[in-house]
Protein backbone atom coordinates (compact mmCIF):
# COMPACT_ATOMS: atom_id res chain seq x y z
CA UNK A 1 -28.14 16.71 -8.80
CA UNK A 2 -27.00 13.38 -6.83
CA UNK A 3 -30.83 12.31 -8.55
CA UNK A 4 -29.63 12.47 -11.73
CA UNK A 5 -26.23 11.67 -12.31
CA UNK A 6 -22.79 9.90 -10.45
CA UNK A 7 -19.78 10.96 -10.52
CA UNK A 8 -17.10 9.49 -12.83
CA UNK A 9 -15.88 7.10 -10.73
CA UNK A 10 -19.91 5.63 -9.46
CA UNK A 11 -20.42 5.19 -13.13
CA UNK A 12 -17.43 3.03 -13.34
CA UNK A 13 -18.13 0.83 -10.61
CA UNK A 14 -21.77 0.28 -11.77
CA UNK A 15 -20.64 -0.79 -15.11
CA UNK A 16 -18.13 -3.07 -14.59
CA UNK A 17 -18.85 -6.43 -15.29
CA UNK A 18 -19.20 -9.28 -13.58
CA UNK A 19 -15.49 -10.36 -14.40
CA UNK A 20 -14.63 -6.92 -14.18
CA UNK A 21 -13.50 -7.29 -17.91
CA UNK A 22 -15.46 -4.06 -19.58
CA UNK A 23 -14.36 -0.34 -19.28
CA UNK A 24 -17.09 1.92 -17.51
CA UNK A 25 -19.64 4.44 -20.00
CA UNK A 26 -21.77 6.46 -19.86
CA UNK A 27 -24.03 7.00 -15.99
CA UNK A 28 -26.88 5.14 -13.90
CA UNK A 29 -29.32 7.12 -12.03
CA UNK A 30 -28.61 7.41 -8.37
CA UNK A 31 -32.27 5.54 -6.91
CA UNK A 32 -32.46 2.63 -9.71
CA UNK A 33 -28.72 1.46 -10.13
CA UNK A 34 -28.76 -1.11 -6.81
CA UNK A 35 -31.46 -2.77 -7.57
CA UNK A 36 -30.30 -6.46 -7.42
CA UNK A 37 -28.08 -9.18 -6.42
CA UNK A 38 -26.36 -8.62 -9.67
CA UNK A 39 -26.17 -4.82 -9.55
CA UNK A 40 -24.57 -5.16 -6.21
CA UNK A 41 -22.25 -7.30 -7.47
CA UNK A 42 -20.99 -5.19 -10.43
CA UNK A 43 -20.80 -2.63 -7.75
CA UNK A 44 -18.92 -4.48 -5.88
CA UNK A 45 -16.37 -5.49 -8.65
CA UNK A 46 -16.16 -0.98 -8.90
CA UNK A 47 -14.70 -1.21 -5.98
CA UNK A 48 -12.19 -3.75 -6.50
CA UNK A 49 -10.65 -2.01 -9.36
CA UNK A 50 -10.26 1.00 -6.42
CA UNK A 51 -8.37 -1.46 -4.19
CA UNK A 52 -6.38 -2.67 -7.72
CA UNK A 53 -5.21 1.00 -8.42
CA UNK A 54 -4.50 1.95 -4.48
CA UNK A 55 -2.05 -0.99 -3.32
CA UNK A 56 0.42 -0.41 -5.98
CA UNK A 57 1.82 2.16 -8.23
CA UNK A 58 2.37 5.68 -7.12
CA UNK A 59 1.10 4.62 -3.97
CA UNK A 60 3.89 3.11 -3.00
CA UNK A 61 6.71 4.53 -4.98
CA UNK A 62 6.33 7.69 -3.50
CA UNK A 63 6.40 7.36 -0.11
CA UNK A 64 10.04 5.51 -1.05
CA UNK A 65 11.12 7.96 -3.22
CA UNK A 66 11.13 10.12 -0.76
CA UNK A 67 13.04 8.61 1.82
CA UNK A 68 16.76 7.20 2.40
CA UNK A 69 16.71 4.44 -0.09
CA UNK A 70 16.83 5.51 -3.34
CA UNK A 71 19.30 8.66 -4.62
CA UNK A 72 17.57 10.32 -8.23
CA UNK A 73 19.96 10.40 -11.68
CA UNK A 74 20.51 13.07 -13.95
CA UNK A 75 18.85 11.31 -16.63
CA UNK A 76 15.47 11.15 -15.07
CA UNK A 77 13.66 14.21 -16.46
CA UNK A 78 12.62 15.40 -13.06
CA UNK A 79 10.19 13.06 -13.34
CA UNK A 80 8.97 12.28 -9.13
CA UNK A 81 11.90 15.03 -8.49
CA UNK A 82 10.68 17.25 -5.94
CA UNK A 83 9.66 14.63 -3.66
CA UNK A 84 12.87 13.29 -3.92
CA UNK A 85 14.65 16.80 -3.23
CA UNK A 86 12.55 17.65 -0.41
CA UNK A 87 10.42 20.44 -2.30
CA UNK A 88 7.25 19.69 -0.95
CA UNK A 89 4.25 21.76 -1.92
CA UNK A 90 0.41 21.79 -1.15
CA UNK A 91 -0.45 22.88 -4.68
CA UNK A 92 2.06 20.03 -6.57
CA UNK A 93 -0.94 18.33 -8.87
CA UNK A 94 1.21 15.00 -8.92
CA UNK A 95 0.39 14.66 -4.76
CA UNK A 96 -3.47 15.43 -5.46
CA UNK A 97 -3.91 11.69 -6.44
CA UNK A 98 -3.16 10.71 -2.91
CA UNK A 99 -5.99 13.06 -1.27
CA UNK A 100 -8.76 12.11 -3.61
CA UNK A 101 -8.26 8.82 -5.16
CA UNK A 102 -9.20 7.42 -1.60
CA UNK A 103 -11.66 9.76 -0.82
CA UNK A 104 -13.40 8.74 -4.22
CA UNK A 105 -13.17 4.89 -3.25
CA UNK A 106 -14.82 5.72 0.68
CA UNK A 107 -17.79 7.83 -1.57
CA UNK A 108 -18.11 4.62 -3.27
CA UNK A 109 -18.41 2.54 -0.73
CA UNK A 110 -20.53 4.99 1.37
CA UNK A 111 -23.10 5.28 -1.24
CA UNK A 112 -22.97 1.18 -1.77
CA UNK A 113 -23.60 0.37 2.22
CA UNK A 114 -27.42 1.34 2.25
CA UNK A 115 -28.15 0.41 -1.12
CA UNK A 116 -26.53 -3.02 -0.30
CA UNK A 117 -28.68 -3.09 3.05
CA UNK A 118 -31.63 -2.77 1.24
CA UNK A 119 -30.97 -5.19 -1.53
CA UNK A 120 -30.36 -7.48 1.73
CA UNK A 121 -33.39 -7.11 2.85
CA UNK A 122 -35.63 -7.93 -0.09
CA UNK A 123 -37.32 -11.58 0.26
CA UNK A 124 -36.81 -14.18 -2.43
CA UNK A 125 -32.84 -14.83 -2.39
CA UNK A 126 -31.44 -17.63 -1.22
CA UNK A 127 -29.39 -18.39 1.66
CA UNK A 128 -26.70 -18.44 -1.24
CA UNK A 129 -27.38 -15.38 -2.54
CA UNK A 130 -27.43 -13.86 1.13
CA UNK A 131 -24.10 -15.30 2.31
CA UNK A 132 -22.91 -13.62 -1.28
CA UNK A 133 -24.28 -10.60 -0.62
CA UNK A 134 -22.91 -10.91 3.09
CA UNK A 135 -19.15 -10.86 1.59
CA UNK A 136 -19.93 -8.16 -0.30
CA UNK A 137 -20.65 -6.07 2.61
CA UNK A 138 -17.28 -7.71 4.50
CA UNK A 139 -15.61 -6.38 1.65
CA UNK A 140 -16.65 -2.75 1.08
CA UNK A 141 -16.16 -2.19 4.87
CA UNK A 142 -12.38 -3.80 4.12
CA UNK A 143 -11.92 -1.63 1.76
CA UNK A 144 -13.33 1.52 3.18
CA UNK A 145 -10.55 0.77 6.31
CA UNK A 146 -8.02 0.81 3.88
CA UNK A 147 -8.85 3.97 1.94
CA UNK A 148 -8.69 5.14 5.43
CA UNK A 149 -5.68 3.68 6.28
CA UNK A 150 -4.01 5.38 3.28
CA UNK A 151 -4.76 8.76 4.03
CA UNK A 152 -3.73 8.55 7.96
CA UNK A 153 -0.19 7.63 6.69
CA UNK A 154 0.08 10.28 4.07
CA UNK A 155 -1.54 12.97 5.69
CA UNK A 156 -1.35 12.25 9.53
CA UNK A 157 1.51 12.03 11.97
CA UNK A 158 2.11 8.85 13.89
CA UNK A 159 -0.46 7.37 16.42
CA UNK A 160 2.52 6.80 18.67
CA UNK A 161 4.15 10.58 17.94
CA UNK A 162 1.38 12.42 18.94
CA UNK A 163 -1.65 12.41 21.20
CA UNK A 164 -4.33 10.94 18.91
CA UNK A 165 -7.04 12.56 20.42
CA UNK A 166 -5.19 16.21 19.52
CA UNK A 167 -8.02 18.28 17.02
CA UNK A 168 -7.18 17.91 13.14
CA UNK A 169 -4.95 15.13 13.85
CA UNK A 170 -6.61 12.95 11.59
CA UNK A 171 -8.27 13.52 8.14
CA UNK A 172 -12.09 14.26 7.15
CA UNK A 173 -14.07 11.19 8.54
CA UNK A 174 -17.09 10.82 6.17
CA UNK A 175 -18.99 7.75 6.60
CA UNK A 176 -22.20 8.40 4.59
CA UNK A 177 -23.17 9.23 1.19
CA UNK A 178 -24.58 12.93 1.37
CA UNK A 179 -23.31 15.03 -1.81
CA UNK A 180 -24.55 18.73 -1.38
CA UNK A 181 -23.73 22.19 -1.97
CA UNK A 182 -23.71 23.29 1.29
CA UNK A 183 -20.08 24.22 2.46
CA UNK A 184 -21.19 24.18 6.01
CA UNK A 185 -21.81 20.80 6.11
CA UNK A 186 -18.36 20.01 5.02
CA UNK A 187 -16.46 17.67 7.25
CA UNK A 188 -13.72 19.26 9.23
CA UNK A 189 -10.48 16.76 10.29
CA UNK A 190 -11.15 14.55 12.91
CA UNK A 191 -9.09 12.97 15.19
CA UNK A 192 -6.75 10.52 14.44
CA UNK A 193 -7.78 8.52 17.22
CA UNK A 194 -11.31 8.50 15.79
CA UNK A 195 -10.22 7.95 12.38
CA UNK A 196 -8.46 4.87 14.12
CA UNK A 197 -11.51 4.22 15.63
CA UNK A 198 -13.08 4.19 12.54
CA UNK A 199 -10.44 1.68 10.51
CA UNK A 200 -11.11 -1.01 13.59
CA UNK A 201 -14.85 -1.21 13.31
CA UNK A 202 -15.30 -1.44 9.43
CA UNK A 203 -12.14 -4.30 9.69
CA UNK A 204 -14.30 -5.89 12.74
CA UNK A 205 -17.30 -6.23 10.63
CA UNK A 206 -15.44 -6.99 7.25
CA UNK A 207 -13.86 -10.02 9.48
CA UNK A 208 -17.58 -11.27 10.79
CA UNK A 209 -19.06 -10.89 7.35
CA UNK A 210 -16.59 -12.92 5.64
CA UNK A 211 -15.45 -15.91 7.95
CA UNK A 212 -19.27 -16.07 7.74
CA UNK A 213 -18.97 -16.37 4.20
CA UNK A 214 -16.13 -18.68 4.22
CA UNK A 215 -17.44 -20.49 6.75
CA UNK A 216 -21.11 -21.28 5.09
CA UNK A 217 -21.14 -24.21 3.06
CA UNK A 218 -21.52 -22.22 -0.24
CA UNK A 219 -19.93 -23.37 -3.14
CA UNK A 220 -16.80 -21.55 -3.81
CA UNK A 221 -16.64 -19.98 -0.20
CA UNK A 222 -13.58 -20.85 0.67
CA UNK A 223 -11.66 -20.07 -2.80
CA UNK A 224 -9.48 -17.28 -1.34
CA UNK A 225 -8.29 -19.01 2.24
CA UNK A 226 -5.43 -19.97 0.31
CA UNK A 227 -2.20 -18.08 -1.03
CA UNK A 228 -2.53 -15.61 -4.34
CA UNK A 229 -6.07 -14.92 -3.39
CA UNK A 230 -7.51 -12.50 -6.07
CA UNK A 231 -10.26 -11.75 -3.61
CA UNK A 232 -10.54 -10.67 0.38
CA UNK A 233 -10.50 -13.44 2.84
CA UNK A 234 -10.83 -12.88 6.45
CA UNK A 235 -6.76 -13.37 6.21
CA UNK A 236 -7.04 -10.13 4.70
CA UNK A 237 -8.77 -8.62 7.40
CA UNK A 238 -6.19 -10.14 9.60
CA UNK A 239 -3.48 -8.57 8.38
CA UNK A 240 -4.76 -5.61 7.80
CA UNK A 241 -5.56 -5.35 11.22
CA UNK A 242 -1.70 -6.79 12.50
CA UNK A 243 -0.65 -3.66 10.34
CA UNK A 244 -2.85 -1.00 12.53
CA UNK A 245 -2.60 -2.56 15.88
CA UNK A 246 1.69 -2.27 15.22
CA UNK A 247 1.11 1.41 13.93
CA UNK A 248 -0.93 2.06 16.89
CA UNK A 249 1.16 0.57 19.42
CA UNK A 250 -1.01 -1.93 20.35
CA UNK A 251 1.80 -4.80 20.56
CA UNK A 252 -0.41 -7.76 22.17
CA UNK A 253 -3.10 -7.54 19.49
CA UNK A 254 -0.49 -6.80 16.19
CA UNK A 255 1.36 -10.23 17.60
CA UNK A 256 -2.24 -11.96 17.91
CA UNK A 257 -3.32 -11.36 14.29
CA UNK A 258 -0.11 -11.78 13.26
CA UNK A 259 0.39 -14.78 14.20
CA UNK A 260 -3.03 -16.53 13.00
CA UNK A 261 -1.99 -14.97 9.54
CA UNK A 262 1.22 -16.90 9.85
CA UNK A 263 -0.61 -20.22 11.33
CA UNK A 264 -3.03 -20.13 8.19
CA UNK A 265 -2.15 -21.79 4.52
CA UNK A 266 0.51 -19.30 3.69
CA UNK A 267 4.35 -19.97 3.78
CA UNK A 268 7.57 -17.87 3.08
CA UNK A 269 8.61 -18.44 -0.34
CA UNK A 270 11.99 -20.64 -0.92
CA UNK A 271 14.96 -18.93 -2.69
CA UNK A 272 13.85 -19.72 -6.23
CA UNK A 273 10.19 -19.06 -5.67
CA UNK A 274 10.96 -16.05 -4.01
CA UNK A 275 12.70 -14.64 -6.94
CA UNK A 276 9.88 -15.63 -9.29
CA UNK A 277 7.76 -14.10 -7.27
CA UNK A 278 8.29 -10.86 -8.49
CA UNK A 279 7.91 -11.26 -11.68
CA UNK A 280 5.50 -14.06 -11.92
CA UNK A 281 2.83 -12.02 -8.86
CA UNK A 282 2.57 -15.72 -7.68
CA UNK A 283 3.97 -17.40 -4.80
CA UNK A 284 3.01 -19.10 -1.41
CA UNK A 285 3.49 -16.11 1.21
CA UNK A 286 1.20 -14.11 -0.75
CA UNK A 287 -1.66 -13.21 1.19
CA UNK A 288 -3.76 -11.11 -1.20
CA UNK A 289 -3.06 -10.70 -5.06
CA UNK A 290 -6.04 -8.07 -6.18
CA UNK A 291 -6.97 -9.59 -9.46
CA UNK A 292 -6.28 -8.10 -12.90
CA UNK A 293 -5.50 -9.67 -16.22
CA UNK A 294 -4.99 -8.55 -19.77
CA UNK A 295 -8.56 -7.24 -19.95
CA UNK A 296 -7.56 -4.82 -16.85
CA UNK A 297 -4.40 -3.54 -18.39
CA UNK A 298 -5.38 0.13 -18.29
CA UNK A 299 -5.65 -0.01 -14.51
CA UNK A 300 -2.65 -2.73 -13.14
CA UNK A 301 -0.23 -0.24 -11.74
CA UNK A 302 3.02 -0.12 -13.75
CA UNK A 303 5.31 0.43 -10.51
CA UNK A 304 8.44 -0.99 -11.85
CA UNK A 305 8.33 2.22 -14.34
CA UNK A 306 9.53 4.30 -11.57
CA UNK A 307 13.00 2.63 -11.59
CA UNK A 308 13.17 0.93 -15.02
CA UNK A 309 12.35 2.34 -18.37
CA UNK A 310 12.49 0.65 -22.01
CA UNK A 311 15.17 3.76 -23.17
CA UNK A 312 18.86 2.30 -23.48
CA UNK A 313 20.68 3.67 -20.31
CA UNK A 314 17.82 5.83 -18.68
CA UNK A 315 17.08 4.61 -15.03
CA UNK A 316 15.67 6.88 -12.80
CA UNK A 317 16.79 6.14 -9.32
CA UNK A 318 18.77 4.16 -7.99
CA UNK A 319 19.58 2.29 -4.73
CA UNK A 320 21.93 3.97 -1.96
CA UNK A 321 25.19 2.26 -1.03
CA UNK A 322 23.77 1.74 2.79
CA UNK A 323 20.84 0.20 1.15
CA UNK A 324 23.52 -2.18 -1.01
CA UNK A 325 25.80 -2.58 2.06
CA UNK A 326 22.98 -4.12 4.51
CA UNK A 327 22.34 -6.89 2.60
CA UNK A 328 24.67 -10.31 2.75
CA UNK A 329 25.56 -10.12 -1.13
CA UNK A 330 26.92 -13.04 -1.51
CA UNK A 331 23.59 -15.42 0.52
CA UNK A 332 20.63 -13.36 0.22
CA UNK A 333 18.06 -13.79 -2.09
CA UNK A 334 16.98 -10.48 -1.48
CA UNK A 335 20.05 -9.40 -3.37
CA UNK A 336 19.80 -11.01 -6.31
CA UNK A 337 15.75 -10.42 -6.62
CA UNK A 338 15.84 -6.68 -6.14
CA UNK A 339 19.49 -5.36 -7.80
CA UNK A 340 21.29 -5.79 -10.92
CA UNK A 341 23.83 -3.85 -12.32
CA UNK A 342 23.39 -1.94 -15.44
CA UNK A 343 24.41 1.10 -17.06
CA UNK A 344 23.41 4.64 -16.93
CA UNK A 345 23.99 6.65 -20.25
CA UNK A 346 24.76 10.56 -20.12
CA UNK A 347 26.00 12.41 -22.74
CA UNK A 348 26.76 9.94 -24.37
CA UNK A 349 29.26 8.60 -21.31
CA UNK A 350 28.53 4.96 -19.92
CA UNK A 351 28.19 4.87 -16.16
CA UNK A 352 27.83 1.92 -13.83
CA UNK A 353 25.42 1.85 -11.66
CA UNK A 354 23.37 -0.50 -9.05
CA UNK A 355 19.60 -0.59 -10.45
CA UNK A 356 16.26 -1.63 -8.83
CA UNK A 357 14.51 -4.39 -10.12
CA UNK A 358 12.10 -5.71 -7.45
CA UNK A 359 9.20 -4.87 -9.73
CA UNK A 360 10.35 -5.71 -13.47
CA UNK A 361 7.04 -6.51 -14.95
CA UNK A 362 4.79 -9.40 -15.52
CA UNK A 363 5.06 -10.47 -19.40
CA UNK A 364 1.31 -10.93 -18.62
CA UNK A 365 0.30 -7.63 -19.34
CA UNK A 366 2.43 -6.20 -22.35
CA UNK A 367 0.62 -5.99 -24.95
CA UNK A 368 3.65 -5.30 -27.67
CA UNK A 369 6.99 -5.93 -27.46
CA UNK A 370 8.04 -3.36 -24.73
CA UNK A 371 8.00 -3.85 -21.21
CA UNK A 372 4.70 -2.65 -19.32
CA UNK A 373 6.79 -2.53 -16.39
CA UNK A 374 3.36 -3.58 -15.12
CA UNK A 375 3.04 -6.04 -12.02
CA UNK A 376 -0.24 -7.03 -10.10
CA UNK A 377 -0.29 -5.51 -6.08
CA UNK A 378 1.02 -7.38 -3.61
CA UNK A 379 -0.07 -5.47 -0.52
CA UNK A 380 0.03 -8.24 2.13
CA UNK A 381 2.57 -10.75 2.23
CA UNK A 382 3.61 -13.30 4.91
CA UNK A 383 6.94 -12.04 5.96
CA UNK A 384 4.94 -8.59 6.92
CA UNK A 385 3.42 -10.31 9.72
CA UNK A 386 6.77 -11.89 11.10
CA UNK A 387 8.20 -8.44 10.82
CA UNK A 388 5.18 -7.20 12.56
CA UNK A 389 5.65 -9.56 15.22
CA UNK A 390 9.82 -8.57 15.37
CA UNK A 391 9.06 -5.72 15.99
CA UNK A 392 5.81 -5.47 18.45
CA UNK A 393 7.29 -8.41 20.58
CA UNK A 394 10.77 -6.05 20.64
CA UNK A 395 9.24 -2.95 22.05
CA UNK A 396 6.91 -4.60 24.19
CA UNK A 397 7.50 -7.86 26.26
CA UNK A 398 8.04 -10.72 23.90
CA UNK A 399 11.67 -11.13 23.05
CA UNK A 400 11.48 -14.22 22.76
CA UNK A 401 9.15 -14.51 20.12
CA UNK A 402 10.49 -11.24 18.44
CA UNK A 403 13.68 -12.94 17.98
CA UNK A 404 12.00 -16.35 16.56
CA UNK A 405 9.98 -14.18 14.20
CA UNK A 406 13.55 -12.63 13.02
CA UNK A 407 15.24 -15.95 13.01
CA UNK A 408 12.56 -17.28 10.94
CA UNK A 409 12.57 -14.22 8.26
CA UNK A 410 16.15 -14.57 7.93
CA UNK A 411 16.34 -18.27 7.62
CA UNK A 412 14.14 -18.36 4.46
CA UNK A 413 16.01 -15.08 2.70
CA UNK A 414 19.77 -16.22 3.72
CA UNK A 415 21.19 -19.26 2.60
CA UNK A 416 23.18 -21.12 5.02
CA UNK A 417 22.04 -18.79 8.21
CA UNK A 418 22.59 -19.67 11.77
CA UNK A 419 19.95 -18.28 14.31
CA UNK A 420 21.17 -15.83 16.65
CA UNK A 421 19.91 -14.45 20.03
CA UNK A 422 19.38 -11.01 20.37
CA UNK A 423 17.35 -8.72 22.88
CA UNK A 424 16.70 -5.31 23.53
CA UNK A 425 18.08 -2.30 21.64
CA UNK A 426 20.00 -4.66 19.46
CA UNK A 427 16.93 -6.70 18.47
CA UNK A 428 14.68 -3.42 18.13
CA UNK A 429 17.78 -1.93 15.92
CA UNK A 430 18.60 -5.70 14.01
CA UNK A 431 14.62 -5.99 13.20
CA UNK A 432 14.43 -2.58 11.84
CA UNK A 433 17.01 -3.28 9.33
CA UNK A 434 15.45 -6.37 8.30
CA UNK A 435 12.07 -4.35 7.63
CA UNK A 436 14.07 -1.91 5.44
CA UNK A 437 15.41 -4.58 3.59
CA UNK A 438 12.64 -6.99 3.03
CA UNK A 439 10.18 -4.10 2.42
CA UNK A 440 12.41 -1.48 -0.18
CA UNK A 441 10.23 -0.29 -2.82
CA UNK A 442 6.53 -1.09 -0.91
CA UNK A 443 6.25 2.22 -0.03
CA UNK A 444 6.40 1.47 4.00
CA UNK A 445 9.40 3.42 4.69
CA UNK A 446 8.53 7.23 5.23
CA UNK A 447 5.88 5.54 7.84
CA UNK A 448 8.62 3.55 9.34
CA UNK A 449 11.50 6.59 10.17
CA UNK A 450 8.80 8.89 11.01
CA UNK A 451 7.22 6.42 14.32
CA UNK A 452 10.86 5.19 14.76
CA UNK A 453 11.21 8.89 15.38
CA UNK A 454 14.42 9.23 12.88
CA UNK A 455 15.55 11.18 10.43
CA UNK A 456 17.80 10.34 7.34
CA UNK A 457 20.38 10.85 5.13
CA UNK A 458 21.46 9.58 1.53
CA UNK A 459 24.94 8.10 1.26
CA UNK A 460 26.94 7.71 -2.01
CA UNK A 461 29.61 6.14 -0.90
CA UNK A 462 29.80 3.32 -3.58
CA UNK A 463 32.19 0.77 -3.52
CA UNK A 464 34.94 0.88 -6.48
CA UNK A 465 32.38 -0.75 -8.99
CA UNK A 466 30.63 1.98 -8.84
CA UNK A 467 33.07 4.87 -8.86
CA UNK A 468 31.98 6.86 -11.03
CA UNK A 469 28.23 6.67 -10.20
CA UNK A 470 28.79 9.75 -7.98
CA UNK A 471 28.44 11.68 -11.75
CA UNK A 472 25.06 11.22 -12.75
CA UNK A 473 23.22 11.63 -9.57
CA UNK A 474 20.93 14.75 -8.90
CA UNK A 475 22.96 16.71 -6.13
CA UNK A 476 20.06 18.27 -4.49
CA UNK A 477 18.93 14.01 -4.27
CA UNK A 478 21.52 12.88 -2.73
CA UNK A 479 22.09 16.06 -0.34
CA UNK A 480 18.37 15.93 0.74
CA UNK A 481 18.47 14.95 4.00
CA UNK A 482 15.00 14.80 6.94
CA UNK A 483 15.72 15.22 10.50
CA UNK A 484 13.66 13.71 13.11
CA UNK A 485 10.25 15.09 13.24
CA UNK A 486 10.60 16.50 9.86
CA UNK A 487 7.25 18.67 8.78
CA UNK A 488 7.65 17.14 5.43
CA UNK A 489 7.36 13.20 7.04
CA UNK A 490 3.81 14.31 6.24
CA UNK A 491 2.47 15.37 2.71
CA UNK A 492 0.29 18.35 2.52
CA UNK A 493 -3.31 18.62 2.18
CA UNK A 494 -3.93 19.67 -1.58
CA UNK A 495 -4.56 23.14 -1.72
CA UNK A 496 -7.50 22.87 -4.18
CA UNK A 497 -9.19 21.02 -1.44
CA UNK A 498 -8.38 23.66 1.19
CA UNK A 499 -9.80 26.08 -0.63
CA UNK A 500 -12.67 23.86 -1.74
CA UNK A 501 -13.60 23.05 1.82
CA UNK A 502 -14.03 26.12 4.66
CA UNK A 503 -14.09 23.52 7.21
CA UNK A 504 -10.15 22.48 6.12
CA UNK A 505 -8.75 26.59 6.92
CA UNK A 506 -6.24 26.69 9.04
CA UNK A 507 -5.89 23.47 9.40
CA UNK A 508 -3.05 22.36 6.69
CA UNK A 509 -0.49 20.20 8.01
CA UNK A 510 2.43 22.24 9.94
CA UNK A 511 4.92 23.56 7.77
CA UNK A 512 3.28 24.14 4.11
C-alpha cells in the first residue's frame, strides 16, 4: 500500500506550493514524489504548515485551561469543560489531536529524511542549491524535536520527577518511515531519557545544518537571524534547546543557550510595542513567527477563540483573582495587554467580569466583518530565555545572574521599577511568579506546577468590582483543584491508539 498512496497529511505537504499559498489534492506516489530540489522544497513547506498548526491553538490553550489560571463561566457551552473540571478520559476525541497531530508531522518528516538524502546526493546542483537543500534538512530535524517535545509534555511526567531511564516513561520513539500491517512491529514507549536523547541530536544537527546555511554566502541566508523570522534560524534551535536543557535540569547548558539567544538581534519589546505585539504578531523579542497570511487562513490557529467570542456577553473563561492580584495594576504592561473588563450576559442578567485578551486577533486574517480571533504562533520569544535563565541560575549556582535575568524582565514590563536583590527560596519563589505571569495563556503552565512539584487551586475571591462574578462561574471549575503529583498532570494516551497498538497494553499513563 505505502507504493501507491500517502496518507492525508503526505499529500498535503507534497502539494503545497512554493509560497505555501495552495490547499493540498488529490495524492503522489510514494517512490516518484522527491524527486527534485523543488519537490523537496514543497515538502518542506508540508511541514511548515505542521509547525504553523502545533505552536498555537489548542496546543496551548489546553494545557492552561486546565490549570490554576483561568476559572470556566456558565455561558460557555461546555465547550473545553472537562479539562477544566478535572474529568479526564482516555477515550475524550477532543484530546486525540494531541497524540496524533505530532505523530503525523514526525511520519512526515521520517519519510522526507531519506528522500531528502538522496536528492542530496544527485550531481548537477549547485553549491546554492546544496546549502538550500542543507536547511531543509536543519529544519525537518527541528521540527521532528519539537513534535517530540510536544508529546513528552503531554504524555510524560517530568525529566526531573522521575527516573528517565524508568520503562514506558517516554512515548513511542519512531525515527523511520516503515508503514506496515504488522502489529508486532509496533513501537512500544521508550524511555523518556531516550526520547530526550532523541530531541538533542535532531536539535544538534538542525543547529549544524543551518548556521551552515546562514553562514554560506547565499543570497538570502541570513533573512531569518533577525526578529519576526517566518522561518527557522539556528536562534531557533537555540532556544529550543534552552527550553529542554531547563526541563531536563541541565542548568549550565539552559543558561548557555539562553544567553546567546539573548546576545543575538532580538530585544524585549518597550511598553507600547509590547502591547501591539499581540495583536499586530510583530515585535523585536520575537524569535520565531511561523509564517501564514490570508492565503493560510484555514490553518492560523484561532487561539484567542478560547477566551473571546463575537456573541454579545459570552466569554468563556476567565482569569482567577490570584492571577489578577500578582500583577502591579497600576505599572505593568502586562496588565493592560492581557485583561480588560467586560461583561458576561446570563439570563439575560449583566455580570462584570475580568476577561482575557492576550490573543485578540490579527485584523490580518478576517475575512468578513467578525473577528477570526486568529493570531500567527509565537512559540519563542526573548523574555523565555531570561526566564529560563531566572530560573536555572536559581536552582543551580548562579544567583547572581538569575537575579539580573529577573531584574531585566521586570524592568522592561514595569514602569518605573527599581532592581531588587533576591537569593534563594525567595528568588526561586519571585521567578516563578514572574513565569506565570509573563507566560498566561502559552500553554506552559501544567508543565511548570507539575516539575515545580505543586499542586493548585482556583480562587474567586474577586475584589468588589467583581462581586457578583462569583454567579456565572461553573462550580465544578472553580472547585477543581490538583494536588502535587496529580495522575491527571499527565493526559492519557488515546484509547483508540491503545487498542490500535498491542505494544501500548498496559502501559496507559497511571490513573486512566
Amino acid at each position: 500500500m505505502k507504493k501507491i498512496f500517502f496518507s492525508i497529511f503526505l499529500a498535503g505537504a507534497l502539494l503545497s506550493s512554493c509560497s505555501m499559498n495552495e490547499l493540498p489534492t488529490g495524492s503522489l506516489s510514494d517512490e516518484t514524489a522527491i524527486e527534485t530540489e523543488k519537490d523537496a522544497m514543497k515538502f518542506r513547506n508540508g511541514i511548515y504548515n505542521d509547525i504553523r498548526s502545533l505552536t498555537a491553538g489548542s496546543v496551548i490553550t489546553y494545557p492552561d485551561i486546565q490549570a490554576d489560571q483561568f476559572i470556566g463561566t456558565i455561558v460557555n457551552g461546555n465547550r473545553m469543560g472537562p479539562i477544566s473540571i478535572g474529568n479526564i478520559n482516555s477515550s475524550d476525541n477532543d484530546l486525540i489531536e494531541f497524540w496524533s497531530s505530532p505523530y503525523s508531522g514526525i511520519a512526515a518528516v521520517n519519510y522526507f529524511l531519506p528522500k531528502l538524502d538522496a536528492v542530496m546526493a544527485k550531481p548537477g546542483y549547485s553549491q546554492a542549491q546544496q546549502f538550500e537543500l542543507q536547511r531543509y534538512r536543519g529544519e525537518s530535524h527541528w521540527a521532528r524535536a519539537y513534535f517530540y517535545y510536544l508529546l513528552t509534555e503531554k504524555y510524560c511526567n517530568s525529566y526531573t520527577v522521575i527516573d528517565p531511564n524508568t520503562p514506558d516513561s517516554g512515548v513511542p520513539l519512531i525515527i523511520s518511515y516503515a508503514p506496515t500491517g504488522d502489529y508486532n512491529a509496533y513501537k512500544g514507549r521508550a524511555t523518556l531519557a531516550e526520547v530526550y536523547a532523541q530531541i538533542e541530536s535532531d536539535l544538534a544537527q538542525a543547529y549544524s545544518d543551518l548556521y551552515a546555511y546562514e553562514n554560506s554566502g547565499v543570497d538570502g541566508a541570513t533573512a531569518n537571524l533577525t526578529s519576526n523570522a517566518s522561518y527557522l534560524s539556528s536562534y531557533t534551535v537555540m532556544a529550543l534547546q534552552a527550553r529542554i536543557a531547563l526541563l531536563k535540569g541541565d542548568w549550565a547548558t539552559a543558561i548557555d543557550k539562553a544567553e546567546k539567544v539573548i546576545a543575538g538581534p532580538f530585544q524585549l519589546s518597550d511598553p507600547d510595542e509590547y502591547l501591539n505585539m499581540w495583536v499586530t504578531d510583530s515585535g523585536k523579542e520575537l524569535i520565531f513567527v511561523p509564517f501564514g497570511n490570508l492565503d493560510q487562513n484555514g490553518s492560523v490557529p484561532a487561539t484567542g477563540s478560547v477566551w473571546l467570542s463575537n456573541s454579545n456577553g459570552v466569554f468563556d473563561y476567565v482569569p482567577t483573582s490570584s492571577v489578577l492580584a500578582s500583577y502591579d495594576a497600576a505599572n505593568d504592561i502586562r496588565f493592560y495587554s492581557f485583561f480588560e473588563t467586560n461583561v458576561i450576559i446570563s439570563d439575560g442578567n449583566e455580570f462584570v467580569a475580568p476577561t482575557f485578551v492576550k490573543f485578540p486577533g490579527n485584523p490580518e486574517f478576517n475575512t468578513g466583518s467578525s473577528n477570526a480571533f486568529k493570531n500567527k504562533p509565537k512559540p519563542f520569544r526573548l523574555s523565555e530565555m531570561y526566564l529560563i535563565i531566572a530560573e536555572a541560575g536559581a536552582m543551580g549556582t548562579e544567583g547572581g545572574k538569575a537575579s539580573d535575568a529577573l531584574n531585566a524582565l521586570r524592568k522592561a514590563r514595569i514602569d518605573g521599577y527599581t532592581d531588587v536583590a533576591l537569593s534563594g527560596q525567595t528568588l526561586l519563589t519571585a521567578v516563578r511568579e514572574e513565569r506565570g505571569k509573563e507566560l498566561i495563556g502559552e500553554g506552559f503552565r501544567i508543565s511548570d506546577l507539575r516539575r515545580w512539584k505543586m499542586g493548585f487551586e482556583r480562587t474567586a475571591a474577586y475584589t468588589a468590582e467583581y462581586s457578583s462574578l462569583i454567579d456565572v462561574l461553573t462550580p465544578a471549575s472553580v472547585q477543581n483543584k490538583y494536588i502535587a503529583g496529580d495522575y491527571r498532570y499527565l493526559l492519557p494516551i488515546p484509547v483508540k491508539e491503545i487498542d490500535a497498538n498491542p505494544q501500548l497494553a498496559g502501559h496507559q499513563n497511571p490513573g486512566y
